[in-house]
Protein backbone atom coordinates (compact mmCIF):
# COMPACT_ATOMS: atom_id res chain seq x y z
CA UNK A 1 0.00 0.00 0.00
CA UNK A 2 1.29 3.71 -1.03
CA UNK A 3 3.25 3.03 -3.56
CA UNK A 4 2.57 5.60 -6.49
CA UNK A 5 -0.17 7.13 -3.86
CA UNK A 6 2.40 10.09 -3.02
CA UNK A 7 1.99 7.49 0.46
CA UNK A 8 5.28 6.20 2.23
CA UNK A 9 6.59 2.90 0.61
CA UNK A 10 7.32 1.97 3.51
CA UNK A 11 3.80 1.85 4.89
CA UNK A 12 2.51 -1.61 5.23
CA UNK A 13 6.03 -3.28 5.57
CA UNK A 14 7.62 -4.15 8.73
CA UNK A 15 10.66 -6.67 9.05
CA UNK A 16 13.22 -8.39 12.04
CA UNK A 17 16.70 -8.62 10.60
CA UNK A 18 18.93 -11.40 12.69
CA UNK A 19 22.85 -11.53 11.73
CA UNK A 20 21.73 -14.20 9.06
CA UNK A 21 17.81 -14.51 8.82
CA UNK A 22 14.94 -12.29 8.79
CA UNK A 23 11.20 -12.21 8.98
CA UNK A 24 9.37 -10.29 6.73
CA UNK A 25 5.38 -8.83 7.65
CA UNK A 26 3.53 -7.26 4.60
CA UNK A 27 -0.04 -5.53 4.79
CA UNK A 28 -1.30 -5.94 0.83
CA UNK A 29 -4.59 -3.98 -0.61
CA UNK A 30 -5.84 -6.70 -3.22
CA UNK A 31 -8.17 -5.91 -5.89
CA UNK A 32 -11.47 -7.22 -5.69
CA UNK A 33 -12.06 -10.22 -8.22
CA UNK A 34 -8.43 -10.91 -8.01
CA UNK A 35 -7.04 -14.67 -5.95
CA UNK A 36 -6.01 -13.36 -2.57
CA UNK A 37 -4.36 -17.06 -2.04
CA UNK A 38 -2.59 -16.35 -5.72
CA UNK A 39 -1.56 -13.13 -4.86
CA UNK A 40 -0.28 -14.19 -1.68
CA UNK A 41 1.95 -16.78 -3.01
CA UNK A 42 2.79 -14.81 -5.57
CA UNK A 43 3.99 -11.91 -3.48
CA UNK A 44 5.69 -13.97 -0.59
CA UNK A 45 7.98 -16.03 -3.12
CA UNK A 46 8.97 -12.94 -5.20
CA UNK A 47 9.72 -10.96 -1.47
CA UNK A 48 11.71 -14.26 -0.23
CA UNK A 49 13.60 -14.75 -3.80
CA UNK A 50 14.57 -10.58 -3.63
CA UNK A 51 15.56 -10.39 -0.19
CA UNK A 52 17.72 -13.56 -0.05
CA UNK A 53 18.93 -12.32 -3.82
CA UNK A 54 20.27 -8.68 -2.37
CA UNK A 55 20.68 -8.71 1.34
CA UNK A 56 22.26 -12.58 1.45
CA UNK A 57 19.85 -13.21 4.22
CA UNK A 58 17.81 -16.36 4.58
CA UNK A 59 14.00 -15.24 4.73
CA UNK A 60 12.16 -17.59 7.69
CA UNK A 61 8.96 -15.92 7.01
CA UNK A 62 6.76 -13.64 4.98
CA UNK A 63 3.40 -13.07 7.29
CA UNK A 64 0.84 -11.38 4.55
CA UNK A 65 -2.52 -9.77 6.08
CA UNK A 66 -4.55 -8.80 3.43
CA UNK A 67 -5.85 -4.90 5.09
CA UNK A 68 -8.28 -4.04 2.29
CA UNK A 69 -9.73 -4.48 -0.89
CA UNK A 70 -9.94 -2.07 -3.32
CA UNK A 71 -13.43 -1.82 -5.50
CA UNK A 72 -13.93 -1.20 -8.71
CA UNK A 73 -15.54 2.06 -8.29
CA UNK A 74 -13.37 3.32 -5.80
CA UNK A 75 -10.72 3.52 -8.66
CA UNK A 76 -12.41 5.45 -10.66
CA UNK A 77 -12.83 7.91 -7.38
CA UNK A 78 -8.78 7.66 -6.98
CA UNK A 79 -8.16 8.04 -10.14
CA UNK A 80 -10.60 10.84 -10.77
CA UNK A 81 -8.77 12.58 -7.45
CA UNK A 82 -5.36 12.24 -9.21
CA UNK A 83 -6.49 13.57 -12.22
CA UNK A 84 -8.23 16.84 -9.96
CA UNK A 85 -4.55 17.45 -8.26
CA UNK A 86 -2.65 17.33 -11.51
CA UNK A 87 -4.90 19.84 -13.40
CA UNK A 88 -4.63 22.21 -10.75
């Protein structure tokens, strides 16, 4: 969550580094329609395969709460609100 929302990227994140492992807990916004259990997997093997990839540390866990789902209409209302702040 945030990212591209002019939010903190950092928002929804939170991790416990060790001097060789770390655990990893993400909040995710999923859009509505979409496989939360696919997404899930999805997102925890791509954050396990990065981490271990650049920081050389073994990933013990990736906790994922799911903290909303977006609708369809309430992109049209962000989007619609990003469009208002760059015209003015």
């Amino acid at each position: 969550p945030g990212a591209g929302s002019g939010k903190s990227v950092t928002r929804g994140v939170s991790v416990e580094v060790g001097e060789v492992q770390t655990a990893i807990d993400l909040e995710l916004v999923v859009d509505y329609g979409v496989s939360i259990t696919d997404v899930a997997g999805a997102v925890r093997e791509n954050v396990i395969s990065a981490v271990e990839r650049m920081a050389g540390r073994e990933v013990v866990e990736v906790n994922i709460m799911v903290g909303d789902v977006k609708l369809p209409d309430e992109e049209d209302e962000e989007d619609e609100g990003q469009e208002r702040q760059r015209l003015q």
